[in-house]
PDB file of N, CA and C in Angstrom:
ATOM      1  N   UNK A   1       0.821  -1.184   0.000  1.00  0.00           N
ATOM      2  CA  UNK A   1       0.000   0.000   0.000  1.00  0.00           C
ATOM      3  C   UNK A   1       0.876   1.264   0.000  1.00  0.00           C
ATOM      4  N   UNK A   2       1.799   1.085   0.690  1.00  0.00           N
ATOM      5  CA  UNK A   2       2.804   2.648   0.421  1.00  0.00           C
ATOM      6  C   UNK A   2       3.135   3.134  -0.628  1.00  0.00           C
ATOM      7  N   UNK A   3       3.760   1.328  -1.160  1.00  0.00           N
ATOM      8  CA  UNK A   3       4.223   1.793  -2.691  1.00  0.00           C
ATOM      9  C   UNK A   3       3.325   2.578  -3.710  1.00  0.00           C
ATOM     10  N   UNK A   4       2.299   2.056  -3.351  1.00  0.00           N
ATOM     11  CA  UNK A   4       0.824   2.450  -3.965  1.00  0.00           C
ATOM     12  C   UNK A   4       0.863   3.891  -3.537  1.00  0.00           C
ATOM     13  N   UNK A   5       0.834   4.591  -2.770  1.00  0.00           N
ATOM     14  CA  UNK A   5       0.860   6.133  -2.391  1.00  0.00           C
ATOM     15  C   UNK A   5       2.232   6.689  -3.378  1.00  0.00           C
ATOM     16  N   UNK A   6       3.354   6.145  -2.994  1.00  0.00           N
ATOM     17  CA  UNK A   6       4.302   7.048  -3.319  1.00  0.00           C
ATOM     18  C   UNK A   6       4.095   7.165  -5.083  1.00  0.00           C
ATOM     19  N   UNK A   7       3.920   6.131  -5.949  1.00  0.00           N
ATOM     20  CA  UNK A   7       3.862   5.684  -6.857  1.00  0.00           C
ATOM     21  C   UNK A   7       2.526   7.026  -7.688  1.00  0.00           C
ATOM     22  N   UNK A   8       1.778   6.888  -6.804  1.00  0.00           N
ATOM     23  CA  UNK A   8       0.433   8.116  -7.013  1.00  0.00           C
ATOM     24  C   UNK A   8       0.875   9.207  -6.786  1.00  0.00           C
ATOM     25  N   UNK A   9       1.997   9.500  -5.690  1.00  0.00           N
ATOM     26  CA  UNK A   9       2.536  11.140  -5.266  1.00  0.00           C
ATOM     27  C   UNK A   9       3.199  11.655  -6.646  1.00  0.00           C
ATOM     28  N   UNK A  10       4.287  10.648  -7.079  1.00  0.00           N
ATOM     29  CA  UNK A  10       5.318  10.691  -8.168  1.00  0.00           C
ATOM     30  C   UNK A  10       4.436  10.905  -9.578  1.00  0.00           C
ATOM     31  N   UNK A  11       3.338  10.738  -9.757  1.00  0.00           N
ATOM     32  CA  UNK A  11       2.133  10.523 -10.575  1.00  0.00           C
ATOM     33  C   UNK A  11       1.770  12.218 -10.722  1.00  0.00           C
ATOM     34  N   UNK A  12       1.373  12.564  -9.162  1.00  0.00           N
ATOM     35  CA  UNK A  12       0.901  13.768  -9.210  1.00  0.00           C
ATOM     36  C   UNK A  12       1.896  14.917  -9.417  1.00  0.00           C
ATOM     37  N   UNK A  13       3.087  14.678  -9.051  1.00  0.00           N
ATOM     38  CA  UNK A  13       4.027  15.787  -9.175  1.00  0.00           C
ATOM     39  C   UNK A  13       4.503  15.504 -10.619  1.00  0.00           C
ATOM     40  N   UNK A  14       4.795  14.680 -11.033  1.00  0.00           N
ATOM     41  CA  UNK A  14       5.147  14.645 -12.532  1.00  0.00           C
ATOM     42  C   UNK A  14       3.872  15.247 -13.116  1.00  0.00           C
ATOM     43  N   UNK A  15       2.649  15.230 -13.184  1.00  0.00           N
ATOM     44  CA  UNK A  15       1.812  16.014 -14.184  1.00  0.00           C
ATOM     45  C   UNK A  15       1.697  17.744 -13.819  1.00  0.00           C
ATOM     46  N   UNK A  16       1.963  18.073 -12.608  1.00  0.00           N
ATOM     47  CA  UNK A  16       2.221  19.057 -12.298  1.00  0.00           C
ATOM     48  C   UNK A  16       3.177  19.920 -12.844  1.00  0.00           C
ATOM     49  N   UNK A  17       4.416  19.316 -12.832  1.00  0.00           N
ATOM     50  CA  UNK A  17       5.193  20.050 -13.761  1.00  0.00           C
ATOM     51  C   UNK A  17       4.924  19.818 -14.765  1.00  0.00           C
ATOM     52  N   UNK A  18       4.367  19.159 -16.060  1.00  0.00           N
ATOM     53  CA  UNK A  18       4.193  19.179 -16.975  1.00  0.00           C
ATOM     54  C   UNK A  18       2.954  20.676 -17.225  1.00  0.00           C
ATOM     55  N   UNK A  19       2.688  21.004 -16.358  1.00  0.00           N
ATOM     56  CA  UNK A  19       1.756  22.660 -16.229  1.00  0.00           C
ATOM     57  C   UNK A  19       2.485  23.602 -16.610  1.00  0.00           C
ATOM     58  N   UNK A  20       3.912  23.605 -16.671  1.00  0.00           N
ATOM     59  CA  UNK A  20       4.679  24.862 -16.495  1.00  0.00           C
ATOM     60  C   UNK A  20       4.876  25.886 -17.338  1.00  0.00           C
ATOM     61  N   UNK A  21       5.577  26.362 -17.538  1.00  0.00           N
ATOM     62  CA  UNK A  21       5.601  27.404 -18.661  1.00  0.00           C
ATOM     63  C   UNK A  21       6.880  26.537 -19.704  1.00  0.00           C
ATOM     64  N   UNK A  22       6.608  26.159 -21.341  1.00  0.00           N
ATOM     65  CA  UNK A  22       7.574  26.268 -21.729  1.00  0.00           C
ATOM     66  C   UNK A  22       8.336  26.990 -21.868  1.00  0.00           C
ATOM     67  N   UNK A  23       9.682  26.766 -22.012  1.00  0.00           N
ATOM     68  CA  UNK A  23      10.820  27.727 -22.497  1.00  0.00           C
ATOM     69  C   UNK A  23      11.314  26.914 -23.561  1.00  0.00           C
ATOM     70  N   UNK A  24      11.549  26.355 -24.480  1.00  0.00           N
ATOM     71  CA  UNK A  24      12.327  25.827 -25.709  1.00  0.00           C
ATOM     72  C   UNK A  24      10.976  25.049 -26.297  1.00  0.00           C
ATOM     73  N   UNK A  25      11.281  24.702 -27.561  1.00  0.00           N
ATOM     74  CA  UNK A  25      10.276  23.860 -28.489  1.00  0.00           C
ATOM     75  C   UNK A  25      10.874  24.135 -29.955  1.00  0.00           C
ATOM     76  N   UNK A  26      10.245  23.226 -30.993  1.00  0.00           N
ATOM     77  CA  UNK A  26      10.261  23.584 -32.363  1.00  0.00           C
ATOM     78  C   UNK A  26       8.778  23.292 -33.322  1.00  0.00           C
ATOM     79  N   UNK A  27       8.649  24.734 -33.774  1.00  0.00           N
ATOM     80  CA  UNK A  27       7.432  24.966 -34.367  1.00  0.00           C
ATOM     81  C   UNK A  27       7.568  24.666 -36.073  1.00  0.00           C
ATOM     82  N   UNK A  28       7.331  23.670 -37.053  1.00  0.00           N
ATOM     83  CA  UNK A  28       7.784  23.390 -38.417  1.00  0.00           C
ATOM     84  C   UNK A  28       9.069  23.321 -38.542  1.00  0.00           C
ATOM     85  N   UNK A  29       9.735  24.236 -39.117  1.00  0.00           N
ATOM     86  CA  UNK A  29      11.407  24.807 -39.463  1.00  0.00           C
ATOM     87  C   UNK A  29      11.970  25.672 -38.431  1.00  0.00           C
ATOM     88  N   UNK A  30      11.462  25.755 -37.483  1.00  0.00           N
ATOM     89  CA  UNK A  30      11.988  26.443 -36.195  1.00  0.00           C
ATOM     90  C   UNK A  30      12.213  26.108 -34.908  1.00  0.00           C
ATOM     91  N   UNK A  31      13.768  26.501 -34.488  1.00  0.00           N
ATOM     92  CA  UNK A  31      13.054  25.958 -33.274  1.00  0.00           C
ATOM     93  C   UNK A  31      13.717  27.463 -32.634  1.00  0.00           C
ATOM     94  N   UNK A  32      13.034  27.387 -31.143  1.00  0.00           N
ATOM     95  CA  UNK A  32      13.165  28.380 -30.399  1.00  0.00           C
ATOM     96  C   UNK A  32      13.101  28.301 -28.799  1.00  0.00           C
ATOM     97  N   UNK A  33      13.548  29.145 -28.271  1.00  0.00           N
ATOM     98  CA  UNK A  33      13.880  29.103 -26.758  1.00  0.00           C
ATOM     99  C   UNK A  33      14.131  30.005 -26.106  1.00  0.00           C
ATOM    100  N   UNK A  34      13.443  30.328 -24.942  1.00  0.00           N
ATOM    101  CA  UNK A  34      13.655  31.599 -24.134  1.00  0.00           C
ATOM    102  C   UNK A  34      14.898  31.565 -23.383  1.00  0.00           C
ATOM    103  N   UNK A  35      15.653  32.978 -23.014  1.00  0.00           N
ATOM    104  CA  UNK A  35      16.858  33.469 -22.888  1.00  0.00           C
ATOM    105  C   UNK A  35      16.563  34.320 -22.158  1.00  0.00           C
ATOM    106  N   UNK A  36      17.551  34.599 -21.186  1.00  0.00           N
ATOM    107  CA  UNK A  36      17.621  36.102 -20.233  1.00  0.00           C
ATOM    108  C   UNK A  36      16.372  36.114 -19.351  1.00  0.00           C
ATOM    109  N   UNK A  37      15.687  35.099 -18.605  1.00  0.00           N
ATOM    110  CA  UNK A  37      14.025  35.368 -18.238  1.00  0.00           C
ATOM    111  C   UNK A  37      14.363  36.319 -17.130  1.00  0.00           C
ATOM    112  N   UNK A  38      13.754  37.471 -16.913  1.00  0.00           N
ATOM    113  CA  UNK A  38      14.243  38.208 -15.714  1.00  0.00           C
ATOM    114  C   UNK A  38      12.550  38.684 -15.247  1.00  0.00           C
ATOM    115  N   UNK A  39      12.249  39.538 -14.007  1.00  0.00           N
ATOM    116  CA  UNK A  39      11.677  40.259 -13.963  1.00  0.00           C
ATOM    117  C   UNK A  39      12.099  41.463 -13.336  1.00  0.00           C
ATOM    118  N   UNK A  40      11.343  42.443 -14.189  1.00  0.00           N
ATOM    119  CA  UNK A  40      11.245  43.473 -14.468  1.00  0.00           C
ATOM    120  C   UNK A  40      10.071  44.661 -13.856  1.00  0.00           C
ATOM    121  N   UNK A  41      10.588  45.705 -13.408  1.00  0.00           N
ATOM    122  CA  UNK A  41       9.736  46.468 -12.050  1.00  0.00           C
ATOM    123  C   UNK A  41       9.234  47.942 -13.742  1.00  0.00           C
ATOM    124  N   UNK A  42       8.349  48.329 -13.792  1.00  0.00           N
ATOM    125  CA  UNK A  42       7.727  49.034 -14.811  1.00  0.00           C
ATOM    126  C   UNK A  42       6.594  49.884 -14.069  1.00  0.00           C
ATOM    127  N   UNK A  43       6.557  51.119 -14.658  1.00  0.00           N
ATOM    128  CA  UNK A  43       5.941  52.367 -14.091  1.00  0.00           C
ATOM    129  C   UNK A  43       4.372  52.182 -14.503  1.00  0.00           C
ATOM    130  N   UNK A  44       3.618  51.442 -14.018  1.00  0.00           N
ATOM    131  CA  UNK A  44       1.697  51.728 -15.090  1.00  0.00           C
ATOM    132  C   UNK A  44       0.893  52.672 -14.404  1.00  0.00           C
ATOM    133  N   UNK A  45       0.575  53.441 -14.925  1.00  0.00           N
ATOM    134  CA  UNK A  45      -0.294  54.569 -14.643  1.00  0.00           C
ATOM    135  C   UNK A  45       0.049  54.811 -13.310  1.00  0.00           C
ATOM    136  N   UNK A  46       1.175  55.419 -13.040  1.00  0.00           N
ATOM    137  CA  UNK A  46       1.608  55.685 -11.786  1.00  0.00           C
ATOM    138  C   UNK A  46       1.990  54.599 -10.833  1.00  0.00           C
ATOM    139  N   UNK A  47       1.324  53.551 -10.808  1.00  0.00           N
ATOM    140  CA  UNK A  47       1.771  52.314  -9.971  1.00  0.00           C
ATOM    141  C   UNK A  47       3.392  51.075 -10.424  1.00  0.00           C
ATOM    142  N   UNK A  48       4.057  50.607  -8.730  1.00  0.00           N
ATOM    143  CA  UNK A  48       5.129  50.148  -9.741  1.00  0.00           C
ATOM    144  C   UNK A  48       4.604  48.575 -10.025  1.00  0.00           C
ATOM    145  N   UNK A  49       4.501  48.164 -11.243  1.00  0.00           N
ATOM    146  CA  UNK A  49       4.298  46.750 -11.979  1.00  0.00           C
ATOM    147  C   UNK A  49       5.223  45.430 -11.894  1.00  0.00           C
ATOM    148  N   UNK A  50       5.169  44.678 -11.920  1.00  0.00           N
ATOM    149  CA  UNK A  50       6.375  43.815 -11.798  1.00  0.00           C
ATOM    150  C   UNK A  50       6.074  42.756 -13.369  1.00  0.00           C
ATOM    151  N   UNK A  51       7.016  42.589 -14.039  1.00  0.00           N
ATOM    152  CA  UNK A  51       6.393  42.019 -15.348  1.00  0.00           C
ATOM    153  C   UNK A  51       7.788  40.906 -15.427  1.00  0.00           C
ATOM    154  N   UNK A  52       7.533  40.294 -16.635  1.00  0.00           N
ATOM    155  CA  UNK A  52       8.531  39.789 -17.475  1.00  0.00           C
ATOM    156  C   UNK A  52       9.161  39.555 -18.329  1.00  0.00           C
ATOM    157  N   UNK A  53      10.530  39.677 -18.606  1.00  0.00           N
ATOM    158  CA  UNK A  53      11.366  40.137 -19.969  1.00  0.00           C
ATOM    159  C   UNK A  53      12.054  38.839 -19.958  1.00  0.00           C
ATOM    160  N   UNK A  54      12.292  38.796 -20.979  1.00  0.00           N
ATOM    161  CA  UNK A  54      12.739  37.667 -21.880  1.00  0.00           C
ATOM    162  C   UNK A  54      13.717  37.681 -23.317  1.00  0.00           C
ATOM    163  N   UNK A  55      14.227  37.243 -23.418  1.00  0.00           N
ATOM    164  CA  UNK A  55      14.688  37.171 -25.359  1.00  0.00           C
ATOM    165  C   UNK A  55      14.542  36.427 -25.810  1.00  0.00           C
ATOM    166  N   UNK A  56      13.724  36.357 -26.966  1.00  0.00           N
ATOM    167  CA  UNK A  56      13.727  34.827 -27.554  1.00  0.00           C
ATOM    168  C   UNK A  56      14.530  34.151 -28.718  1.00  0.00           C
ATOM    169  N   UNK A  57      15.150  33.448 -28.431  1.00  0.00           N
ATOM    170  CA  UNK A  57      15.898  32.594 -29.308  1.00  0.00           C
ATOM    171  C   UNK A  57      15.197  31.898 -30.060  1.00  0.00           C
ATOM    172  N   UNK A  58      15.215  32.337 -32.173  1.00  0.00           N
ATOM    173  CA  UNK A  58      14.474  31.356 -33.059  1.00  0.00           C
ATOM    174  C   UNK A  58      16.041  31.404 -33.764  1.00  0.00           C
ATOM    175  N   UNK A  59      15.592  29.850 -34.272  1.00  0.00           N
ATOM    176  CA  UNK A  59      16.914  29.141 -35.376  1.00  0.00           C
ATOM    177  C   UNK A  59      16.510  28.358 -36.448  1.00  0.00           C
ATOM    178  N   UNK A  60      16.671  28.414 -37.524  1.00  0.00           N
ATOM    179  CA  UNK A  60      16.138  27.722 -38.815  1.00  0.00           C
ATOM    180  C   UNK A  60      16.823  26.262 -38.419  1.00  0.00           C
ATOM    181  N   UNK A  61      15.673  25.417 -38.372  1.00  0.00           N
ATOM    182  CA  UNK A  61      16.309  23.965 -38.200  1.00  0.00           C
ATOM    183  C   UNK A  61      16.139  22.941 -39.706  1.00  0.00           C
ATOM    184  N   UNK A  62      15.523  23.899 -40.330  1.00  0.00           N
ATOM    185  CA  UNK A  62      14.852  23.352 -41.792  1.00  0.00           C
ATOM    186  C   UNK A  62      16.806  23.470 -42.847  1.00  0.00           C
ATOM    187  N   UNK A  63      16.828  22.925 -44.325  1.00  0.00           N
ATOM    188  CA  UNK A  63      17.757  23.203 -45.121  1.00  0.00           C
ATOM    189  C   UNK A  63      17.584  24.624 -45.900  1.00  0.00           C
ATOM    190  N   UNK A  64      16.314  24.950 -45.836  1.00  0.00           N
ATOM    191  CA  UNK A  64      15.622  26.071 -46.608  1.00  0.00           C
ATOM    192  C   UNK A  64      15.935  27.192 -45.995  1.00  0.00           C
ATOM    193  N   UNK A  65      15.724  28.529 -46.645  1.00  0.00           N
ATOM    194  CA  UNK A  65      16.147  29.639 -46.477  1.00  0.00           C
ATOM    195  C   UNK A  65      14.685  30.745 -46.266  1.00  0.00           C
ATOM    196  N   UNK A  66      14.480  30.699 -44.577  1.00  0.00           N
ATOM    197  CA  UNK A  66      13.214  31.199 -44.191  1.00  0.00           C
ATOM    198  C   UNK A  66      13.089  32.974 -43.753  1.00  0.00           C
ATOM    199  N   UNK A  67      12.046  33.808 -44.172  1.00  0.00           N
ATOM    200  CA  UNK A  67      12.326  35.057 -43.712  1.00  0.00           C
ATOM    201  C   UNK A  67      10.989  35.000 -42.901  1.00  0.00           C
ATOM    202  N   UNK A  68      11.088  36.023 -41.604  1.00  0.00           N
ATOM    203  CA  UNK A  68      10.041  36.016 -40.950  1.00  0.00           C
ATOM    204  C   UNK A  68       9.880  37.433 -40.961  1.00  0.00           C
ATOM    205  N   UNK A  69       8.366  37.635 -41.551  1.00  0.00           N
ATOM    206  CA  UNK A  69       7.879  39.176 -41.833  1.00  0.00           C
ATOM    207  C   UNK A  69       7.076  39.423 -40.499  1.00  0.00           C
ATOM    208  N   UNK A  70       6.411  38.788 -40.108  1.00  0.00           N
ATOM    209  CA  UNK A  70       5.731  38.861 -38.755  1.00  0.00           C
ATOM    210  C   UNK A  70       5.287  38.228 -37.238  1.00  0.00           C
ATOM    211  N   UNK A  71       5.309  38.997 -36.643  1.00  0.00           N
ATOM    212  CA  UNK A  71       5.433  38.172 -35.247  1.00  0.00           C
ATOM    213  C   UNK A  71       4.154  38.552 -34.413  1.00  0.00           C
ATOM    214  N   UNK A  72       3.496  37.189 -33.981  1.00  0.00           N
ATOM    215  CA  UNK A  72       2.032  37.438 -33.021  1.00  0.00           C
ATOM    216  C   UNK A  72       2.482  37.141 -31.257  1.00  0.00           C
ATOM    217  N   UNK A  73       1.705  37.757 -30.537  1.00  0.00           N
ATOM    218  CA  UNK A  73       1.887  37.125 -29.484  1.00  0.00           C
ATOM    219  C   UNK A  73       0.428  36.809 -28.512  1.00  0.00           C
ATOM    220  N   UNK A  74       0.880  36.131 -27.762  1.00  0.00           N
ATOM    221  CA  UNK A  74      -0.285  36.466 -26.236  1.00  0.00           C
ATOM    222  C   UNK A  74       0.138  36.405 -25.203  1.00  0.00           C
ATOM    223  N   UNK A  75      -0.829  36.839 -24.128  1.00  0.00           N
ATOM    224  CA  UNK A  75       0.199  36.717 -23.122  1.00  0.00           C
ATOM    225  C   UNK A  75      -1.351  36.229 -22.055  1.00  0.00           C
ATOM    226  N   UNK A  76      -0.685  35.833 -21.274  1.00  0.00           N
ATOM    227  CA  UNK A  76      -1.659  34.862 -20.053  1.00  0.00           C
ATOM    228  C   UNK A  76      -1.494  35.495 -18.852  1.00  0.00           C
ATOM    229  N   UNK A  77      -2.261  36.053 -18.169  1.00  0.00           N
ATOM    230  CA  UNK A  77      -2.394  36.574 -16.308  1.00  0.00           C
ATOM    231  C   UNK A  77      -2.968  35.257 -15.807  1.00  0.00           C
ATOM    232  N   UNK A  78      -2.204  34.659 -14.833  1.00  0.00           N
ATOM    233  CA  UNK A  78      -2.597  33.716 -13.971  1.00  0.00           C
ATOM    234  C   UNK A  78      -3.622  34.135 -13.003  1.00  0.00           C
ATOM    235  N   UNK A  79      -4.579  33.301 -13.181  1.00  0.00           N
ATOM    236  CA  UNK A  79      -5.685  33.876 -12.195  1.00  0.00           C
ATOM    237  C   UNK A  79      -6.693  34.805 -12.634  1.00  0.00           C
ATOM    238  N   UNK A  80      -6.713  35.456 -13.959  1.00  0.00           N
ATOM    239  CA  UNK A  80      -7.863  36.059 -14.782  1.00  0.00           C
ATOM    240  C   UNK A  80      -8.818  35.476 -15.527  1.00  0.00           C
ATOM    241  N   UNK A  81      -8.323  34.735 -16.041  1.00  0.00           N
ATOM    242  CA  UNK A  81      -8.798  33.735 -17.115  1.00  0.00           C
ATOM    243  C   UNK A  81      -9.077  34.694 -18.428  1.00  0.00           C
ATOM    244  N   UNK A  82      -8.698  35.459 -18.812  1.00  0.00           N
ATOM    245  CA  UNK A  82      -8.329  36.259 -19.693  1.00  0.00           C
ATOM    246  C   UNK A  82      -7.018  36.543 -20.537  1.00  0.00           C
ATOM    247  N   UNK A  83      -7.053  36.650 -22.038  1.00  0.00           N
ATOM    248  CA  UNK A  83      -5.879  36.854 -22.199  1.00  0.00           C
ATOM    249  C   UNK A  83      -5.646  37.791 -23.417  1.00  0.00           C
ATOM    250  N   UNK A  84      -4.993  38.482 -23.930  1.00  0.00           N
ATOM    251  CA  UNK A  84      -4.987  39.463 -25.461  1.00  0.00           C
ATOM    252  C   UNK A  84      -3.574  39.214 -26.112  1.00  0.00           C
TER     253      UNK A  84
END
């Protein structure tokens, strides 16, 4: 029966981290990975903000010769359930 617990703990913490935030992946001919993650203290409408900066690392993993004209993003507030 213990084994049975620990076996379920190791269960639950492994899917847990699988929640996390990526930092690396490859999307088609790209791959990419976050760099420098810091946070960052920012002035909003008078109040001080605490945010996060990043650089992102993209690399042509394809043989082909790719140009990237545009870049989308989103961004997620934990705890809003909202996002733009």
């Amino acid at each position: 029966m213990k084994w049975l617990n620990v076996a379920g703990a190791l269960l639950l913490l492994g899917g847990c981290a699988a929640l996390g935030a990526r930092t690396e992946g490859t999307s088609g001919p790209l791959a990419w990975r976050v760099a420098d993650l810091r946070v960052e203290t920012r002035e909003i409408q008078g109040k001080a903000v605490n945010g996060r900066a990043f650089t992102l690392v993209i690399r042509n993993i394809s043989d082909r010769t790719l140009t990237i004209t545009t870049m989308g993003e989103k961004r997620y507030q934990p705890g809003t359930g909202s996002s733009s």
